[in-house]
Protein backbone atom coordinates (compact mmCIF):
# COMPACT_ATOMS: atom_id res chain seq x y z
CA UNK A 1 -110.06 282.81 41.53
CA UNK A 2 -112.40 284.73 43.84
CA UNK A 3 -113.77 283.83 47.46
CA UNK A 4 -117.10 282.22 46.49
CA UNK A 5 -117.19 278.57 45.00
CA UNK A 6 -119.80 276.51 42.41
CA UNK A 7 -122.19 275.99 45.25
CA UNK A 8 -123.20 275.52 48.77
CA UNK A 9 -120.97 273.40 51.13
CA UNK A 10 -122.34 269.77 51.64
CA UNK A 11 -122.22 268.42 54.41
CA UNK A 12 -120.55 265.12 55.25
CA UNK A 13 -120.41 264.58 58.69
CA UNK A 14 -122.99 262.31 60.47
CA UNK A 15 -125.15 264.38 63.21
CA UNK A 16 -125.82 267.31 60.53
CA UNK A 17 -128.77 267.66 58.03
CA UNK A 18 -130.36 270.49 56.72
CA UNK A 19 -134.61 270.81 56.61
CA UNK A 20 -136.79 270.97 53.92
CA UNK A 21 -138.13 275.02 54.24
CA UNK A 22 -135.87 278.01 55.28
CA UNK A 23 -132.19 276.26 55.61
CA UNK A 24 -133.33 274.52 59.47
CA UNK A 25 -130.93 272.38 60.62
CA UNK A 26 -131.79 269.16 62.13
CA UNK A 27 -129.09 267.92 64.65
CA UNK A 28 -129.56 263.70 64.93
CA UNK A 29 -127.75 262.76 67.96
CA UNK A 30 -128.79 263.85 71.17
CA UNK A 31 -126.97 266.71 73.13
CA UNK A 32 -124.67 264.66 75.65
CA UNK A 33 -121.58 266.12 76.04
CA UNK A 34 -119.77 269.24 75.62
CA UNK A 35 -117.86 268.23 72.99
CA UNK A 36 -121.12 267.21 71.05
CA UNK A 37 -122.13 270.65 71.18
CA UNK A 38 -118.87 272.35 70.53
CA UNK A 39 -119.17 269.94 67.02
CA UNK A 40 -122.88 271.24 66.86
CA UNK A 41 -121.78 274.75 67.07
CA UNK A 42 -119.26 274.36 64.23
CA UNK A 43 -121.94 272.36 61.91
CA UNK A 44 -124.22 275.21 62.30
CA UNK A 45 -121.17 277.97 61.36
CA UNK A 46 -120.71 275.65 58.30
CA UNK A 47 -124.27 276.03 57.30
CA UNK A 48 -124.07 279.42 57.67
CA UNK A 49 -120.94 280.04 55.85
CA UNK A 50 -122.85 278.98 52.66
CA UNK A 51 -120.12 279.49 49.71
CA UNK A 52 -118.18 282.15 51.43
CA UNK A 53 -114.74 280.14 51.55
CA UNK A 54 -113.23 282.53 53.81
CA UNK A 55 -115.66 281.87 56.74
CA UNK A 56 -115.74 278.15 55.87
CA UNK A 57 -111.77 277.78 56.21
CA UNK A 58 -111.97 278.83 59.52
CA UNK A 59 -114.49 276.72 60.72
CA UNK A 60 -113.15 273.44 58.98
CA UNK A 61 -109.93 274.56 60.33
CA UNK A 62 -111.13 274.74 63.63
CA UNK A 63 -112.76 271.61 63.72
CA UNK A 64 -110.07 269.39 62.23
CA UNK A 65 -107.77 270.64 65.03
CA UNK A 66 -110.74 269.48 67.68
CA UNK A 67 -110.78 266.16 64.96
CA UNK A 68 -107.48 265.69 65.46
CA UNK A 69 -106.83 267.02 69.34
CA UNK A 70 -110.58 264.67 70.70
CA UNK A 71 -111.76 263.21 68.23
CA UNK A 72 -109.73 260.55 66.54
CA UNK A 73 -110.83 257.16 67.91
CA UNK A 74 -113.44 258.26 70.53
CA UNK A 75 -115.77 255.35 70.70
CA UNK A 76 -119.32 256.36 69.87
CA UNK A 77 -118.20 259.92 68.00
CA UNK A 78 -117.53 259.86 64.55
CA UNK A 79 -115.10 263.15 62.97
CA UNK A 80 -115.11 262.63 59.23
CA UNK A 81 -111.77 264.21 59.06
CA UNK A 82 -111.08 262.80 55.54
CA UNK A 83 -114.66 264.28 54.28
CA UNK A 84 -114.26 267.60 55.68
CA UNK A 85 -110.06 267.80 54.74
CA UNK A 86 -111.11 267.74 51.47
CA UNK A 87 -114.13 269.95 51.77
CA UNK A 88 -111.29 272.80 53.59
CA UNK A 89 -108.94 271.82 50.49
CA UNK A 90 -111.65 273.22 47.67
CA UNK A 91 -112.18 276.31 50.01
CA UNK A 92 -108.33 276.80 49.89
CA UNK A 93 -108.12 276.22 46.36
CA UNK A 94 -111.12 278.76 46.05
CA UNK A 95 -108.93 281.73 47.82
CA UNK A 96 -105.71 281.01 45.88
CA UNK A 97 -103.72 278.62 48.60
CA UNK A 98 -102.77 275.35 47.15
CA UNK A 99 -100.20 274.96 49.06
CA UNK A 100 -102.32 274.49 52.19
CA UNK A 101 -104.46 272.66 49.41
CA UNK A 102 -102.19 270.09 48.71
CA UNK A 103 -101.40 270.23 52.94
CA UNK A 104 -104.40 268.94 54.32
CA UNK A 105 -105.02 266.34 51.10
CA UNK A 106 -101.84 264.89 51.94
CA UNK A 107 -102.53 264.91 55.69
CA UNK A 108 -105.63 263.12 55.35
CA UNK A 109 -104.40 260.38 53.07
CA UNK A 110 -101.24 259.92 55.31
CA UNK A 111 -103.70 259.72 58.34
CA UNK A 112 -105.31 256.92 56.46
CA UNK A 113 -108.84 259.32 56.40
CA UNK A 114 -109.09 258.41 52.44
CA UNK A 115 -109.58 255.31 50.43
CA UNK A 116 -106.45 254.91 49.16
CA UNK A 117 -105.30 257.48 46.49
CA UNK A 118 -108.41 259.24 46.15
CA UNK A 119 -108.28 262.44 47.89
CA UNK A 120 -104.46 262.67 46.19
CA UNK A 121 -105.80 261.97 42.86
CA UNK A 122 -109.11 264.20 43.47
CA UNK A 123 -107.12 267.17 44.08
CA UNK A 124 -104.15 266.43 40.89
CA UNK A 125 -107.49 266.77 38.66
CA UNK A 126 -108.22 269.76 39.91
CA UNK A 127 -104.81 271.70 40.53
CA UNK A 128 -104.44 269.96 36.65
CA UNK A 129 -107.77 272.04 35.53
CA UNK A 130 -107.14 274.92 36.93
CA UNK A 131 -103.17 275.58 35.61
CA UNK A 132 -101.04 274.15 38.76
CA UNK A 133 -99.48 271.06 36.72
CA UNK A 134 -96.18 270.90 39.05
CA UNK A 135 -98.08 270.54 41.49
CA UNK A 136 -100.49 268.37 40.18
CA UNK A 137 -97.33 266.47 39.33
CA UNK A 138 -96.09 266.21 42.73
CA UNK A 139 -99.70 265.09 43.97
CA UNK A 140 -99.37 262.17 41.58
CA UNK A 141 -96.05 260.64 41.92
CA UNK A 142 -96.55 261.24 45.57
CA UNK A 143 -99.61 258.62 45.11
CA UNK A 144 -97.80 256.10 42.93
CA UNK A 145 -95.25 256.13 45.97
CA UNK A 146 -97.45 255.18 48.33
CA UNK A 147 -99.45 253.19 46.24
CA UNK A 148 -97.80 251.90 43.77
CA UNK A 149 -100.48 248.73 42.76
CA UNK A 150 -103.48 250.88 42.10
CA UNK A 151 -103.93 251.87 38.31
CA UNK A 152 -106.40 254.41 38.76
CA UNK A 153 -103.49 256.68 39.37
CA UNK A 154 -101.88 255.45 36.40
CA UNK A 155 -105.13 256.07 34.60
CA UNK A 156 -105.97 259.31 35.83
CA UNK A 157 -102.98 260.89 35.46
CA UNK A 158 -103.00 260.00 31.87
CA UNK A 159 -106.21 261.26 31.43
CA UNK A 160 -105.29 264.55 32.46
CA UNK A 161 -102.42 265.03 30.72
CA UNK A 162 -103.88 263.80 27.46
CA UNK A 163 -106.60 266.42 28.03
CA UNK A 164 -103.67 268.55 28.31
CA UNK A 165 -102.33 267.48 25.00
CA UNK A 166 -98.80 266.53 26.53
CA UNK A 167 -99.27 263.09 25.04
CA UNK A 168 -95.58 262.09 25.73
CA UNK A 169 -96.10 262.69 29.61
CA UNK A 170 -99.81 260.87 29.59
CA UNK A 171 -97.43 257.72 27.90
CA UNK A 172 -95.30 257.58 30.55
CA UNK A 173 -98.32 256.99 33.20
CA UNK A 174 -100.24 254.92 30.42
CA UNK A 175 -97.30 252.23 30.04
CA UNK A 176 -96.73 251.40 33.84
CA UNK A 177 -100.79 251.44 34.60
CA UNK A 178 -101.13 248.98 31.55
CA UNK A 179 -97.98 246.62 32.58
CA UNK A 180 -99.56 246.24 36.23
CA UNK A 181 -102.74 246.12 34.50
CA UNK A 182 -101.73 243.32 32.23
CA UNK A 183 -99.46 241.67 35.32
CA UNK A 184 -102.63 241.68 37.66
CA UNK A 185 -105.09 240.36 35.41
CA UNK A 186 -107.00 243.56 35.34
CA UNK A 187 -109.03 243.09 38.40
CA UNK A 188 -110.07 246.45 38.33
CA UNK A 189 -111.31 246.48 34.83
CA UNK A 190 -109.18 249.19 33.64
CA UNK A 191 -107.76 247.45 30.68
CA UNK A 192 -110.42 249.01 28.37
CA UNK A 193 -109.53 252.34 29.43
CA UNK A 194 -106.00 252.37 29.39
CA UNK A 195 -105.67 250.53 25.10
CA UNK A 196 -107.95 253.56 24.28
CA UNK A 197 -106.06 256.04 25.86
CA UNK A 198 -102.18 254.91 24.65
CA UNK A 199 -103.56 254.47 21.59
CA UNK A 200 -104.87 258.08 21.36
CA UNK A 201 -101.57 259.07 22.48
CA UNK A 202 -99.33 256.92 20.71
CA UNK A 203 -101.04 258.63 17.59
CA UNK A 204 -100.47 261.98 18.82
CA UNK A 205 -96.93 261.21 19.35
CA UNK A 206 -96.79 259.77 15.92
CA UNK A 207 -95.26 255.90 17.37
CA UNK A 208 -97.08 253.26 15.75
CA UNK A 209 -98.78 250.47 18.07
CA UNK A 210 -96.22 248.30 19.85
CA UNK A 211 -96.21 244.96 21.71
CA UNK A 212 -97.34 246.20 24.46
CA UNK A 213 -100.37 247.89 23.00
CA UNK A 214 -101.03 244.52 21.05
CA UNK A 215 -100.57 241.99 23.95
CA UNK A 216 -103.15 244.69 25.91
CA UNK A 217 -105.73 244.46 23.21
CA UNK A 218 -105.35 240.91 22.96
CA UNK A 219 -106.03 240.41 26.99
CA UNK A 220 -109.05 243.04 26.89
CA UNK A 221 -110.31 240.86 24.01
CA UNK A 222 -110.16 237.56 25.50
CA UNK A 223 -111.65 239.15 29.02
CA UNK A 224 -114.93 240.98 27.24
CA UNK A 225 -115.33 237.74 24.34
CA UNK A 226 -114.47 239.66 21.40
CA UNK A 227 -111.47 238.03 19.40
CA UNK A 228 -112.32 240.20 16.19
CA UNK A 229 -108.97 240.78 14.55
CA UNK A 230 -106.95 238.85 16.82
C-alpha cells in the first residue's frame, strides 16, 4: 500500500475550517494563549499535508502527545484525541504499520476518546478488507472483552467474515450477538440483521435452521407485526 490515501484529510477538531477559494484556512477561536497557537500551527501542517500520510503522521503524532501532555481536561480547550487517533491510524495503515494502527485505536478507546467499540470495530473492518484477519481478530475479541453487551460487535464481525466466506467463524459471532439480542429484547434493533445473516451462513455451512434461528424469527416477527408463517 503506498504513502498517499483515498482523499484529503478531514478535519475534526473544533477551531479548524477550511475556506471556500484557494484551500484558506479560517481559525474560529481567538489567539489567546500559546498553546492555542502551537494547536493552530499543527492544524495548518495538517492542511498542508493533504494525503501525504508520511507528513500527516508526524503532525497527528505530535499533537496527540501535546493532547495527551496539556490538553486532556483543560477547561475551555477541546483536543479531539479520539477523532484525530483514528485519523493517525488510517495514515499508519496507509504506510504499512498496523501495528501502530491497532496502537493508537486501542489507546483511544481505553482512554474512553470513542463511543464504545467503535474505533475497535472501525479499524477490524478495515485490517479485515485489506488481508490482516489476525489482527482484525484480535481487534474484535479485544472489543467483546470490554464490551461484552453491545451486539454491533457481534454483528460486525459476522459481517466481515461472511464477506470473507468463513461462514463457520461469522456463526460463532452470529450466535452470541443473537442470544444477547434475544436476552435484551433487541433494543438496538439488530434482530433483523443478525436472522438474515445466520441464516446465510447456516446455509453455507450446510446446518439446517435451529431453535435458535426459529425463536429469533419468531421475536423479530412479533416486534415488526408480521406473524406470516409463525
Amino acid at each position: 500500500m503506498g504513502a498517499s490515501g483515498p482523499g484529503p484529510v478531514q478535519a475534526p477538531l473544533l477551531g479548524f475550517a477550511r475556506g471556500a477559494r484557494a484551500g484558506r484556512v479560517h481559525l474560529m477561536w481567538p489567539r489567546e494563549s500559546a498553546l492555542e497557537r502551537r494547536v493552530d500551527a499543527m492544524m495548518e501542517r495538517v492542511h498542508q499535508a493533504g494525503d501525504d500520510h508520511v507528513r500527516l503522521v508526524v503532525v497527528l503524532e505530535e499533537y496527540l502527545r501535546l493532547a495527551h501532555a496539556e490538553g486532556v481536561g483543560r477547561e475551555g480547550f477541546f483536543f479531539d484525541i479520539g477523532a484525530w487517533s483514528e485519523t493517525l491510524a488510517d495514515s499508519y495503515l496507509a504506510l504499512g504499520r498496523v501495528d501502530d494502527a491497532v496502537r493508537v485505536v486501542s489507546d483511544a478507546t481505553r482512554g474512553g476518546h470513542s463511543e464504545g467499540a467503535e474505533m475497535l470495530c472501525a479499524l477490524g473492518e478495515k485490517l479485515m478488507r485489506c488481508g490482516h484477519e489476525p489482527r482484525a481478530r484480535c481487534l474484535w475479541s479485544q472489543a467483546r472483552a470490554a464490551f461484552p453487551d453491545d451486539v454491533w460487535i457481534y454483528v460486525q464481525a459476522g459481517i466481515e467474515y461472511s464477506d470473507l466466506s468463513d461462514h463457520p467463524t461469522a456463526l460463532a459471532w452470529l450466535v452470541p450477538g443473537m442470544e444477547l439480542a434475544l436476552r435484551a429484547g433487541d433494543p438496538e434493533s439488530a434482530l433483523e440483521q443478525l436472522v438474515a445473516l445466520r441464516a446465510t451462513s447456516l446455509a453455507a455451512t450446510g446446518d439446517a435452521p435451529d431453535d435458535l434461528q426459529a425463536r429469533a424469527q419468531q421475536a423479530l416477527a412479533r416486534m415488526t407485526g408480521d406473524t406470516r408463517g409463525q
